[in-house]
C-alpha atoms as a PDB file:
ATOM      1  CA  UNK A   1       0.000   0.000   0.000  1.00  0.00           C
ATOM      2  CA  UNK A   2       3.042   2.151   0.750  1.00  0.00           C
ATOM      3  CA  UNK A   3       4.410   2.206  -2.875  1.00  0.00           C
ATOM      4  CA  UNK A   4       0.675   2.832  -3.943  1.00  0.00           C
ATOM      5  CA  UNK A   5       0.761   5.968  -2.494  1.00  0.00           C
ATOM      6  CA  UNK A   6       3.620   7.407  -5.043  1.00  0.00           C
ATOM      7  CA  UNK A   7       1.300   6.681  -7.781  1.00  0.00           C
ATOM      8  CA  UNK A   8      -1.168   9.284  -9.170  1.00  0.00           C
ATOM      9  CA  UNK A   9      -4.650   9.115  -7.630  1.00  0.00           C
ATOM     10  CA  UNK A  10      -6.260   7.637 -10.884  1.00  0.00           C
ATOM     11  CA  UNK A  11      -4.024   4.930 -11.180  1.00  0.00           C
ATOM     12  CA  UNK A  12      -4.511   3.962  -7.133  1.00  0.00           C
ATOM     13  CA  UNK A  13      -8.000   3.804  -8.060  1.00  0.00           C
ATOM     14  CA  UNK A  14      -8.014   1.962 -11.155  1.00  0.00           C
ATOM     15  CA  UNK A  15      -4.872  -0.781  -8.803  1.00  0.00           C
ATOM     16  CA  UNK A  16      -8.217  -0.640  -6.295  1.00  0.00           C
ATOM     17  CA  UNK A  17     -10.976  -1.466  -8.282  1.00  0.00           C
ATOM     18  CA  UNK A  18      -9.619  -3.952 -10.157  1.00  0.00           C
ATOM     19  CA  UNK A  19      -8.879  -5.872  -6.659  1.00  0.00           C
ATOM     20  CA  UNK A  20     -12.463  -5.489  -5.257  1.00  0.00           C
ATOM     21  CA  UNK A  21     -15.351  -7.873  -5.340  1.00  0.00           C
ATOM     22  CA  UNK A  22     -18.065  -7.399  -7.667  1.00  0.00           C
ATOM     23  CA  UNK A  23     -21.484  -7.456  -6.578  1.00  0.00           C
ATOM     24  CA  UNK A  24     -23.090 -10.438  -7.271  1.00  0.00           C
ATOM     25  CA  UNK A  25     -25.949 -11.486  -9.582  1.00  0.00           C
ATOM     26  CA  UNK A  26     -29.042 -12.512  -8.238  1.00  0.00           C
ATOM     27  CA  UNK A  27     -31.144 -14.970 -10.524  1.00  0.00           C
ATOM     28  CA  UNK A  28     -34.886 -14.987  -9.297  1.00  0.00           C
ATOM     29  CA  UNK A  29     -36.539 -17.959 -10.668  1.00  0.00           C
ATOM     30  CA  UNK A  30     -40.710 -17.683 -11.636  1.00  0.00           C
ATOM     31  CA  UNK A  31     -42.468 -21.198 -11.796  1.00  0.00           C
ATOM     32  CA  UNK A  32     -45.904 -21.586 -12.189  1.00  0.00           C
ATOM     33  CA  UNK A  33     -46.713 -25.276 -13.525  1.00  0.00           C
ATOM     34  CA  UNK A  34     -50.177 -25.102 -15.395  1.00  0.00           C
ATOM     35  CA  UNK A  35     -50.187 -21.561 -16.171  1.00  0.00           C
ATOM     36  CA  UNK A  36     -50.245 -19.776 -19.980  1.00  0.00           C
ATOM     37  CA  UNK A  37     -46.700 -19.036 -21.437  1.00  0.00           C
ATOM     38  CA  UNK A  38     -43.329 -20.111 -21.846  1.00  0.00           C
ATOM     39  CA  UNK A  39     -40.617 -19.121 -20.916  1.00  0.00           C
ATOM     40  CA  UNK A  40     -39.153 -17.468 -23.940  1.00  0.00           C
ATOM     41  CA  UNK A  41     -42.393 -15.584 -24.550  1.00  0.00           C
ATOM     42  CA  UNK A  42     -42.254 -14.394 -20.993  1.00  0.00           C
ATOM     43  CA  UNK A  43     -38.551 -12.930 -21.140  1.00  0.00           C
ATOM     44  CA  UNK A  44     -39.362  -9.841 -22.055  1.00  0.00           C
ATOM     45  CA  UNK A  45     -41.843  -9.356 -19.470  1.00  0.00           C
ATOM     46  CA  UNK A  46     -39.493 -10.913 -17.130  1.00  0.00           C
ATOM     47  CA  UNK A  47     -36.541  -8.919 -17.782  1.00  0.00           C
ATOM     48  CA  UNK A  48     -38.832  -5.330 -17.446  1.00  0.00           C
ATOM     49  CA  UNK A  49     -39.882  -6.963 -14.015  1.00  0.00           C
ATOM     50  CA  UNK A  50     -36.503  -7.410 -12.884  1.00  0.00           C
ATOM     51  CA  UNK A  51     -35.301  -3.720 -14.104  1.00  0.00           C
ATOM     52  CA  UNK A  52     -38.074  -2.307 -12.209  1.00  0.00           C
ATOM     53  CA  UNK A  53     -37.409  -4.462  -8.973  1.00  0.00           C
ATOM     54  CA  UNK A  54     -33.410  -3.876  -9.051  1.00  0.00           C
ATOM     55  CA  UNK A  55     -34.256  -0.404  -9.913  1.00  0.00           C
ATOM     56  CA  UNK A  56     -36.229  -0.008  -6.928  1.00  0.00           C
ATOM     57  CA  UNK A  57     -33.924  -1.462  -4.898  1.00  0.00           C
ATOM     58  CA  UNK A  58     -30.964   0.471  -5.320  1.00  0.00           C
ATOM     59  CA  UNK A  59     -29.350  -1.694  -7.547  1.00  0.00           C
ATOM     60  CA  UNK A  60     -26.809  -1.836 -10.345  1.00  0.00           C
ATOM     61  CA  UNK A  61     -28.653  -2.149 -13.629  1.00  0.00           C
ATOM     62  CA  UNK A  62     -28.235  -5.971 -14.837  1.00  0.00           C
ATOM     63  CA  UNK A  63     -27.610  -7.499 -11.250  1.00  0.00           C
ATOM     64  CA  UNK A  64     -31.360  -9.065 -11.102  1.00  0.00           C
ATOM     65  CA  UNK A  65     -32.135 -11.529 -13.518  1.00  0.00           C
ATOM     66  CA  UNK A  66     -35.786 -13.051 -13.913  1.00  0.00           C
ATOM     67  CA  UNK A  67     -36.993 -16.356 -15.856  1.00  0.00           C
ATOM     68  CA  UNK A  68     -40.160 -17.845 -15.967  1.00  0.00           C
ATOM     69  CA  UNK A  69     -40.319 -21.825 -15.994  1.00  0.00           C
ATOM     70  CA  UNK A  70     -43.756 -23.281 -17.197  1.00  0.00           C
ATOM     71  CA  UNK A  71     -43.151 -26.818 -16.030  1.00  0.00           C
ATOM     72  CA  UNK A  72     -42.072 -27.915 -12.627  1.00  0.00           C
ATOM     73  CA  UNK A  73     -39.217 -29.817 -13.578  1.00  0.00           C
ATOM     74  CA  UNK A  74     -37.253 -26.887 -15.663  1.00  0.00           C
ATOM     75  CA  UNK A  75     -38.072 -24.724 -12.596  1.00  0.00           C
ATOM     76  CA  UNK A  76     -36.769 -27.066 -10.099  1.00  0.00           C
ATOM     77  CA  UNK A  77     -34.064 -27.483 -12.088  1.00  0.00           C
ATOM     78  CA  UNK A  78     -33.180 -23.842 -12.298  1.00  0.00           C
ATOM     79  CA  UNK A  79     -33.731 -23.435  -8.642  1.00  0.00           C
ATOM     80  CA  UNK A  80     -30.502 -25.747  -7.822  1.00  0.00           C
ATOM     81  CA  UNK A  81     -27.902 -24.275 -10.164  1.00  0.00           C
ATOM     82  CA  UNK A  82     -26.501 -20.554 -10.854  1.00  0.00           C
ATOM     83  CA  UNK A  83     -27.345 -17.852  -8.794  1.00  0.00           C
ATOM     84  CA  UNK A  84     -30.445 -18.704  -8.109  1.00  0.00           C
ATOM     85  CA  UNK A  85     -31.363 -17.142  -4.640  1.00  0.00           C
ATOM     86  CA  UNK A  86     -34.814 -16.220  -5.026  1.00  0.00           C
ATOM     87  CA  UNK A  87     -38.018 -18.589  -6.036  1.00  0.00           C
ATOM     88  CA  UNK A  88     -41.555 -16.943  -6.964  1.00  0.00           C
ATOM     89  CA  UNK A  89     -43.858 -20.063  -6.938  1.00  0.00           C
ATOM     90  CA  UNK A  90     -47.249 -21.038  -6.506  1.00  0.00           C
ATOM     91  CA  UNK A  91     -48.089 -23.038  -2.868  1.00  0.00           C
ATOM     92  CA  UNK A  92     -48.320 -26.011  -4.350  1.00  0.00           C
ATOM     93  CA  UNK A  93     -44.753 -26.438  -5.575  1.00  0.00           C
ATOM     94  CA  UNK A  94     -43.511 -24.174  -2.694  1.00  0.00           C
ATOM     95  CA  UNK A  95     -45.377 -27.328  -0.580  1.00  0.00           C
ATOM     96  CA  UNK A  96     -43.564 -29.810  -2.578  1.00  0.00           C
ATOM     97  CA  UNK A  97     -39.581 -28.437  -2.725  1.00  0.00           C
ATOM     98  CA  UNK A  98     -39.384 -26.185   0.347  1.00  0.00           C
ATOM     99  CA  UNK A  99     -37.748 -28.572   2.223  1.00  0.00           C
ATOM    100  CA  UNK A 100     -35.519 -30.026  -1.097  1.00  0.00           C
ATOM    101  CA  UNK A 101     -34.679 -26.938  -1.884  1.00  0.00           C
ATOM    102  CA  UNK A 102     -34.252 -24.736   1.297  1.00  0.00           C
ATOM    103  CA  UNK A 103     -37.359 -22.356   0.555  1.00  0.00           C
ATOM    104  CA  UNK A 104     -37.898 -19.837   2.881  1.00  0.00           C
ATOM    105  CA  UNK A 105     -40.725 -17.610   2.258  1.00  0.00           C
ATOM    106  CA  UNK A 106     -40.876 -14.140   2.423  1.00  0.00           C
ATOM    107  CA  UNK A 107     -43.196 -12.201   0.825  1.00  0.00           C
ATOM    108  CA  UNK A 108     -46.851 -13.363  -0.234  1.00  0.00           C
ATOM    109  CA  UNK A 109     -47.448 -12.821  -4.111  1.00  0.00           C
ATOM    110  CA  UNK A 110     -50.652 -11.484  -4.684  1.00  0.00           C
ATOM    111  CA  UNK A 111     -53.201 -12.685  -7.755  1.00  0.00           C
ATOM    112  CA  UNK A 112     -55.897 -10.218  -8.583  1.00  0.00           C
ATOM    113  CA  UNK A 113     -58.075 -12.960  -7.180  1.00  0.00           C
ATOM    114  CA  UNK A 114     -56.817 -12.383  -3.633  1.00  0.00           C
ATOM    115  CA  UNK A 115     -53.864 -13.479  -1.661  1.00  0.00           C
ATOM    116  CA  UNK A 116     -55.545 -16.578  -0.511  1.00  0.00           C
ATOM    117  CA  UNK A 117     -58.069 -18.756  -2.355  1.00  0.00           C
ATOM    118  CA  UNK A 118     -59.752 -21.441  -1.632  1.00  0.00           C
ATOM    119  CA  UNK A 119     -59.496 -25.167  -4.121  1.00  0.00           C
ATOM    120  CA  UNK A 120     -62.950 -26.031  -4.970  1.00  0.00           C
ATOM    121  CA  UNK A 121     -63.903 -29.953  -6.059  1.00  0.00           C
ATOM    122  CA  UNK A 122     -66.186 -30.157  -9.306  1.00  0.00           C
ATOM    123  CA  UNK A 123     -67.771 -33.337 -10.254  1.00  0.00           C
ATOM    124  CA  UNK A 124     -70.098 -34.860 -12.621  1.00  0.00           C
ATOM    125  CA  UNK A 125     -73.789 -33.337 -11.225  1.00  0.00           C
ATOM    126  CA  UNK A 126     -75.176 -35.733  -8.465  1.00  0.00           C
ATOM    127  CA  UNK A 127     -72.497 -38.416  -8.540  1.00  0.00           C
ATOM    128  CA  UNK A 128     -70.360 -37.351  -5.758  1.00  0.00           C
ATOM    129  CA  UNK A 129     -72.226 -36.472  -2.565  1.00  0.00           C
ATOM    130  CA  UNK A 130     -69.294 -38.121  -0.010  1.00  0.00           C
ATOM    131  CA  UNK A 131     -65.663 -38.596  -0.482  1.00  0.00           C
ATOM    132  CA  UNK A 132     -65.701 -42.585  -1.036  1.00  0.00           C
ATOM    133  CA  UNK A 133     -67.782 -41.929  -3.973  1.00  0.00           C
ATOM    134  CA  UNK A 134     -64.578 -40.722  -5.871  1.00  0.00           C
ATOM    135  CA  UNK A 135     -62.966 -44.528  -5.199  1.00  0.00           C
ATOM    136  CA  UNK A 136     -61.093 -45.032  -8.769  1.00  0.00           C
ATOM    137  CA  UNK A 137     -61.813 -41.552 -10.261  1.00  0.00           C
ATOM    138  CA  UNK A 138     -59.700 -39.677 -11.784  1.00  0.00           C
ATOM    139  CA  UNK A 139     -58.806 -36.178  -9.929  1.00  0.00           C
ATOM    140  CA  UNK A 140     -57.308 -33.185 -12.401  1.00  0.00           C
ATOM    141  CA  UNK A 141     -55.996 -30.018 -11.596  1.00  0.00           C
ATOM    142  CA  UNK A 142     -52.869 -27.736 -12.323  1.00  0.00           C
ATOM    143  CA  UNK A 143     -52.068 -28.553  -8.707  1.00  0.00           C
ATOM    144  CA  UNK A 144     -51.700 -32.177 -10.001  1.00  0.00           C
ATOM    145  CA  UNK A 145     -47.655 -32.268 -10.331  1.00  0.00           C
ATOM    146  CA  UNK A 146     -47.790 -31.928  -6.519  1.00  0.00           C
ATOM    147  CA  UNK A 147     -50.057 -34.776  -4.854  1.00  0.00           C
ATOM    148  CA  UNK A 148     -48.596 -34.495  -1.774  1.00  0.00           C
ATOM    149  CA  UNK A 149     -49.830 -30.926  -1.648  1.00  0.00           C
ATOM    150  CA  UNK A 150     -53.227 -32.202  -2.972  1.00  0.00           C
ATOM    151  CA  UNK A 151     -53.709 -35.034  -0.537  1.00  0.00           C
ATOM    152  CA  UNK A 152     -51.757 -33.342   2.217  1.00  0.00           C
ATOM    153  CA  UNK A 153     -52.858 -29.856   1.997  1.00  0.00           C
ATOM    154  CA  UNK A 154     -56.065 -29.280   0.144  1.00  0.00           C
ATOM    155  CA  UNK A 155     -57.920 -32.106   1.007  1.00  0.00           C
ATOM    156  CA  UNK A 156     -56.467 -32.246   4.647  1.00  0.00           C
ATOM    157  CA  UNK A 157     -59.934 -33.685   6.906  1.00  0.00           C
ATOM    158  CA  UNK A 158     -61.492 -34.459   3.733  1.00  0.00           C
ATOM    159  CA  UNK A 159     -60.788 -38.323   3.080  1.00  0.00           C
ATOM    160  CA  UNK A 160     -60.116 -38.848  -0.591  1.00  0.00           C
ATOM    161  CA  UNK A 161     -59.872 -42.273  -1.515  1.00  0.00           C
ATOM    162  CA  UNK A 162     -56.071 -43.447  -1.835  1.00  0.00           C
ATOM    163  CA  UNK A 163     -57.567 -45.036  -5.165  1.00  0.00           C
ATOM    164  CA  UNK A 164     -58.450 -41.846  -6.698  1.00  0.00           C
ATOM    165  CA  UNK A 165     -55.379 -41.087  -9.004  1.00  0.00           C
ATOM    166  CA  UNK A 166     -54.330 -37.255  -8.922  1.00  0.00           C
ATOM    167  CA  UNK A 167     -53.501 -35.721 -12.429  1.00  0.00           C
ATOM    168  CA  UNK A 168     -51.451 -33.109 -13.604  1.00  0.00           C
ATOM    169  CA  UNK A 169     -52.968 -31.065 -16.346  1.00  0.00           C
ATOM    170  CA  UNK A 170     -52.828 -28.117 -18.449  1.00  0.00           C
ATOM    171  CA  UNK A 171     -56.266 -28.403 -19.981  1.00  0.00           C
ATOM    172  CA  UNK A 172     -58.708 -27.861 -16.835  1.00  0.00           C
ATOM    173  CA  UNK A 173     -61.709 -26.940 -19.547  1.00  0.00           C
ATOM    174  CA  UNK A 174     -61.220 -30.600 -21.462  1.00  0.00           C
ATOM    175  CA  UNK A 175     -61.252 -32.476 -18.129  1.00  0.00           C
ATOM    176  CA  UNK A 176     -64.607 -29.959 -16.866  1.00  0.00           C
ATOM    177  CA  UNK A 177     -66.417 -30.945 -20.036  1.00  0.00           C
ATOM    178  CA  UNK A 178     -65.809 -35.129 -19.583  1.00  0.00           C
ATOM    179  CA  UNK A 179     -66.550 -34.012 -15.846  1.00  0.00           C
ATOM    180  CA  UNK A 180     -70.087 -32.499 -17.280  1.00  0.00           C
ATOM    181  CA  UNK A 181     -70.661 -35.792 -19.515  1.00  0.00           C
ATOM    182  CA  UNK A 182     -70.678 -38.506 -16.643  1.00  0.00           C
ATOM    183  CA  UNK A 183     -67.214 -39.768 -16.878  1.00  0.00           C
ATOM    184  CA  UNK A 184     -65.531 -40.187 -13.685  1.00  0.00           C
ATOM    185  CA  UNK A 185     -63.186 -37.351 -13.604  1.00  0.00           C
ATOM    186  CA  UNK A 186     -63.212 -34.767 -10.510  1.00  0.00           C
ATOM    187  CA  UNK A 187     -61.473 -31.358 -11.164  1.00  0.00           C
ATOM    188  CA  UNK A 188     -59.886 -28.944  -8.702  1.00  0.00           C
ATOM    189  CA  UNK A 189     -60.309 -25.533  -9.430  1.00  0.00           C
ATOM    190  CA  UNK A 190     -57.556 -22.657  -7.929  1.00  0.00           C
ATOM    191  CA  UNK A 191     -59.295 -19.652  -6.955  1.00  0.00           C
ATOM    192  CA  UNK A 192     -58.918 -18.171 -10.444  1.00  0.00           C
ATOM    193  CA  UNK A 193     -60.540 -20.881 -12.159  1.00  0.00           C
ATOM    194  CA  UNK A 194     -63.391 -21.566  -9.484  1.00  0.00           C
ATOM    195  CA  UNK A 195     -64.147 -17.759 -10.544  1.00  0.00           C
ATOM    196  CA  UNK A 196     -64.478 -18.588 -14.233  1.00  0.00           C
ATOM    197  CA  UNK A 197     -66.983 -21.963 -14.054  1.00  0.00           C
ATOM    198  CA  UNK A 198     -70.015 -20.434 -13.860  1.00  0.00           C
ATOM    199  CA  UNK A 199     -69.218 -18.758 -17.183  1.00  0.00           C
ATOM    200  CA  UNK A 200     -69.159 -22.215 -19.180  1.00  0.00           C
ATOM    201  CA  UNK A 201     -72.103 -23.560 -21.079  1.00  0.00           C
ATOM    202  CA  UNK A 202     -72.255 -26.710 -19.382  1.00  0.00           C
ATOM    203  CA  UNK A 203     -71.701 -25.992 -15.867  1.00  0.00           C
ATOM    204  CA  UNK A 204     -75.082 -26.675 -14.933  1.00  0.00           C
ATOM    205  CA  UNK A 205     -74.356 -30.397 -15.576  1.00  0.00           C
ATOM    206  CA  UNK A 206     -71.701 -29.951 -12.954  1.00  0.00           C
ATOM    207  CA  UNK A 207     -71.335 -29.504  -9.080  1.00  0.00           C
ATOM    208  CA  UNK A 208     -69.030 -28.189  -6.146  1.00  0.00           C
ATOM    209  CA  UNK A 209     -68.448 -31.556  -3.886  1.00  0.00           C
ATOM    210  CA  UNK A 210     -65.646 -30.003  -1.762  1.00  0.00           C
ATOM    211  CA  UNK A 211     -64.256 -26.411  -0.942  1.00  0.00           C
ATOM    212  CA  UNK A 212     -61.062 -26.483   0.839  1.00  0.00           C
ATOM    213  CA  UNK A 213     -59.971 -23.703   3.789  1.00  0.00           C
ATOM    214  CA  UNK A 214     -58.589 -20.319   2.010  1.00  0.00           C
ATOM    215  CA  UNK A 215     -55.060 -20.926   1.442  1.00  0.00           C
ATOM    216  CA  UNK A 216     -52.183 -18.392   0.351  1.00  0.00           C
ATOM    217  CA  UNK A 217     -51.891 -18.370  -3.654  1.00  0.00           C
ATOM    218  CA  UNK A 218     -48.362 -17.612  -4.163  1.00  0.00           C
ATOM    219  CA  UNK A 219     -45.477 -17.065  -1.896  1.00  0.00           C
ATOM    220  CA  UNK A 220     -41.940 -15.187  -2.599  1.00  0.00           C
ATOM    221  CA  UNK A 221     -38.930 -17.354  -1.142  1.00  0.00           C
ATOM    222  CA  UNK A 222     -35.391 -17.208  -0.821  1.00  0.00           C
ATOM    223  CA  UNK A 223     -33.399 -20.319  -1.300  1.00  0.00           C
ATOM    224  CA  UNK A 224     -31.162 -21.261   0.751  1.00  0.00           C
ATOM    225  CA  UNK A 225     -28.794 -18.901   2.577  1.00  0.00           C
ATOM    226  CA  UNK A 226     -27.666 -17.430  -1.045  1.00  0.00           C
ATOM    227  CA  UNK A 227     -28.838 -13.968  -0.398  1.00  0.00           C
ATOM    228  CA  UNK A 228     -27.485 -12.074   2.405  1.00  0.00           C
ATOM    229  CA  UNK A 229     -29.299 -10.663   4.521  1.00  0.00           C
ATOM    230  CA  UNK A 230     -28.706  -6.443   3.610  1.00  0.00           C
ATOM    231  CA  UNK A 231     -29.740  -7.834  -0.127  1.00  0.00           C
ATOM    232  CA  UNK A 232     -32.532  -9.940   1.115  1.00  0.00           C
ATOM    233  CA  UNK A 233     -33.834  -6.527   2.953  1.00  0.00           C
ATOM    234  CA  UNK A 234     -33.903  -4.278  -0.411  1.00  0.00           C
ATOM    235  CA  UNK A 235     -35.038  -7.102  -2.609  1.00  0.00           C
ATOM    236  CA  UNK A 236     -38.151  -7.567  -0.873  1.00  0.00           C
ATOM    237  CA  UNK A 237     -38.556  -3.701  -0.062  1.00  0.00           C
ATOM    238  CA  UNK A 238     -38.662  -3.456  -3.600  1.00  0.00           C
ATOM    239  CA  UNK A 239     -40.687  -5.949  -4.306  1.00  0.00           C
ATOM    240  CA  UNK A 240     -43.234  -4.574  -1.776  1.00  0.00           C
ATOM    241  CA  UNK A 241     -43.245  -1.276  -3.231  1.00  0.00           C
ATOM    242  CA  UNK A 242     -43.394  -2.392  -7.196  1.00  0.00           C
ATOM    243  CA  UNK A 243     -47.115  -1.618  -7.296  1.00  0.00           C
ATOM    244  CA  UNK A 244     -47.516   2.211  -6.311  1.00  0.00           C
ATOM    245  CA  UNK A 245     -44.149   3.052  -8.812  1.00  0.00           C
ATOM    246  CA  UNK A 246     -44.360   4.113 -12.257  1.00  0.00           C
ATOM    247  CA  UNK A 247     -44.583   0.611 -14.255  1.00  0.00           C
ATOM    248  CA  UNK A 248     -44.557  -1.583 -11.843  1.00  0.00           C
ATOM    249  CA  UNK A 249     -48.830  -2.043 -11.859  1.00  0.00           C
ATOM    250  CA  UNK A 250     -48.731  -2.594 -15.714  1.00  0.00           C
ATOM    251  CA  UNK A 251     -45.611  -5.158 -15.032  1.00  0.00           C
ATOM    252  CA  UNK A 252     -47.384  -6.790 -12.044  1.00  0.00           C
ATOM    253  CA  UNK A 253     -50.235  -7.158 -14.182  1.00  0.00           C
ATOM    254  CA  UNK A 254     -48.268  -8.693 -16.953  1.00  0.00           C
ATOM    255  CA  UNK A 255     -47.455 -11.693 -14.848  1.00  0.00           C
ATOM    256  CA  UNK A 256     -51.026 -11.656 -13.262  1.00  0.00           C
ATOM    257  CA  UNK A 257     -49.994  -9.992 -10.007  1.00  0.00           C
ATOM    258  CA  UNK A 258     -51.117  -6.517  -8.397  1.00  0.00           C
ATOM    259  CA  UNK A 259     -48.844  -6.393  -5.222  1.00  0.00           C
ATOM    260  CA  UNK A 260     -46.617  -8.311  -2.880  1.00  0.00           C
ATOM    261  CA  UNK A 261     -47.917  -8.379   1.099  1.00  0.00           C
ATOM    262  CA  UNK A 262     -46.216  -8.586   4.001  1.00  0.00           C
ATOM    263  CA  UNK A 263     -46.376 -12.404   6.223  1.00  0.00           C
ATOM    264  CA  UNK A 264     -47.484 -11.667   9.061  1.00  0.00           C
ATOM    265  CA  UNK A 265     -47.443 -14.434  12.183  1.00  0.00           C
ATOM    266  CA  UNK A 266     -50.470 -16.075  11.311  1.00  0.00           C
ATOM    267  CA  UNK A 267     -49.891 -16.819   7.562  1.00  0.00           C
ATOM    268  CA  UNK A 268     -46.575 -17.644   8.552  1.00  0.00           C
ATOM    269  CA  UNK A 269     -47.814 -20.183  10.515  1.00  0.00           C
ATOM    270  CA  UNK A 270     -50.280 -21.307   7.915  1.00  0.00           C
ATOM    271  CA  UNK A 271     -47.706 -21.767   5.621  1.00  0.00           C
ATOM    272  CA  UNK A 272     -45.419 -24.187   7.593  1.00  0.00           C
ATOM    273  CA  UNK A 273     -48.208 -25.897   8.489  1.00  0.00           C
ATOM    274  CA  UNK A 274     -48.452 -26.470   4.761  1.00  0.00           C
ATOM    275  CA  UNK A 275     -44.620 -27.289   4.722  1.00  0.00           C
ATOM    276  CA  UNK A 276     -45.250 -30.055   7.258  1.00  0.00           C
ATOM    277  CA  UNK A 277     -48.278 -31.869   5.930  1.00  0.00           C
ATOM    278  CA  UNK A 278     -47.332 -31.912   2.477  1.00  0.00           C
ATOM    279  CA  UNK A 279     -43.837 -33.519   4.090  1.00  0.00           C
ATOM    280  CA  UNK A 280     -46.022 -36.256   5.660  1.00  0.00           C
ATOM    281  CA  UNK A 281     -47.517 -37.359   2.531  1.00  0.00           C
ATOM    282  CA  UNK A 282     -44.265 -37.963   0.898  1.00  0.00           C
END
C-alpha cells in the first residue's frame, strides 16, 4: 500500500478497483406449472420486471435476472444451479420443494383474485355427494404435479380415496367438459378458475363436492442462505413497493400480479403448516 501511495490518484483507483469484489448477480426464478406461457415468450416481461425491482432497490442495472419456468421440472431445475437465490412459486410447488430446496418464504405474491383462495372440487352433477364416492376416479388439476400438496394440503380432513389417481394437467376446460358428460373425472379448481366456471355452457351439468380452507396463492422465497441478509432486505422492499411506482402495476399485471404483502405471524404459521403436511404425505 506504501508504494501505492507514489502513484497518481487515478491509477490507485483503477490498482483498487480492479482488486475489489463485484457485486453479485441474483437470478430470481418464476415457476408456475399449469399456467399460460413459456418461458421465452415471458422474457421480455421478465426482464422489465426485474429492471423495475433492481431499480427499486438500489441496484446496479443488470444485477437481477428473472426467468419464468412453465413446467415444474425446468423450474426445479433452475432453482438448484446458478445464482439462483430467489423462487416466486405457486403453494403447491412451494409445498412440494421447500424442504428439497431450502425455501424460505418471504413475501406473499398477490393474484388479482386475492392473496388466498380457496381449491374447490367439481364433479359430474349428483355423482359425488361423499368422499368414497370418488374410489377409482380420476382427480385433475394444475395442482396435479404436486399430490402431496393435494392429498396433504387441500384435502387435509377431507378423506379422498387413496384409489383416486391425482392428475397433472394443463387443460382444466377438457377435463370440466368429460366431468359435465358422466365420466368419472373430478377437477380442482384454484381460486382463479373456481371464478371462471359459472361462465361455461355446461356448468349446470356440474357440481361443487368439496371447498377447501382459504389458502395463500403464491409465496416469494429465498433459497437457501444465497442472499445475504442487507440484499434480502432491499429485494423484498422493492418488491413490496413495485405496485404504487411508475410501471410496476402494468408489469405486475403482466405476470397476473397486483402487489406483494407482508407475512405476518399467522400466515406464517399457515404456511409451515403447509410445509409439514405436504412432508407427511411424501
Amino acid at each position: 500500500m506504501k508504494k501505492l501511495m507514489h502513484l497518481p490518484w487515478i491509477v490507485v483507483l483503477v490498482v483498487l478497483l480492479a482488486g475489489a469484489k463485484p457485486s453479485s448477480s441474483v437470478a430470481l426464478v418464476v415457476c408456475a406449472p399449469g399456467y399460460p406461457g413459456n418461458t421465452e415468450q415471458a422474457q421480455p416481461t421478465m426482464d422489465a420486471f426485474a429492471e423495475n425491482v433492481e431499480s427499486l432497490a438500489g441496484w446496479k442495472k443488470g444485477r437481477l435476472t428473472a426467468t419464468y419456468f412453465e413446467t415444474a421440472a425446468a423450474g426445479v431445475e433452475a432453482m438448484k444451479t446458478g445464482d439462483a437465490a430467489v423462487a416466486l412459486v405457486p403453494l403447491s410447488l412451494f409445498a412440494q420443494q421447500a424442504d428439497a430446496l431450502g425455501l424460505e418464504p418471504r413475501l406473499l405474491a398477490v393474484p388479482n383474485t386475492g392473496p388466498v383462495e380457496a381449491w374447490t372440487l367439481v364433479a359430474p352433477q349428483g355423482t359425488a355427494a361423499e368422499p368414497r364416492s370418488l374410489d377409482g376416479w380420476e382427480v385433475a388439476s394444475r395442482a396435479g404435479y404436486a399430490p402431496e400438496f393435494v392429498r396433504g394440503v387441500v384435502f387435509d380432513g377431507w378423506d379422498l380415496p387413496e384409489t383416486a389417481t391425482i392428475e397433472f394437467t394443463t387443460r382444466i376446460v377438457s377435463r370440466l367438459r368429460k366431468a359435465a358428460t358422466g365420466e368419472n373425472v373430478a377437477v380442482l379448481l384454484d381460486g382463479e378458475q373456481s371464478a371462471a366456471l359459472g361462465s361455461l355452457s355446461f356448468a349446470k351439468d356440474l357440481e361443487v363436492v368439496f371447498t377447501s380452507k382459504p389458502l395463500p396463492a403464491f409465496v416469494a422465497c429465498t433459497i437457501g442462505d444465497r442472499l445475504d441478509d442487507k440484499d434480502a432486505a432491499a429485494l423484498f422492499a422493492a418488491l413490496l413497493e413495485l405496485h404504487d411506482e411508475q410501471g410496476g402495476a402494468d408489469v405486475l399485471e403482466q405476470i397476473r400480479l397486483v402487489r406483494f404483502e407482508t407475512l405476518d405471524d399467522v400466515r406464517i404459521e399457515q404456511i409451515e403448516s403447509v410445509r409439514e403436511r405436504a412432508a407427511n404425505r411424501k
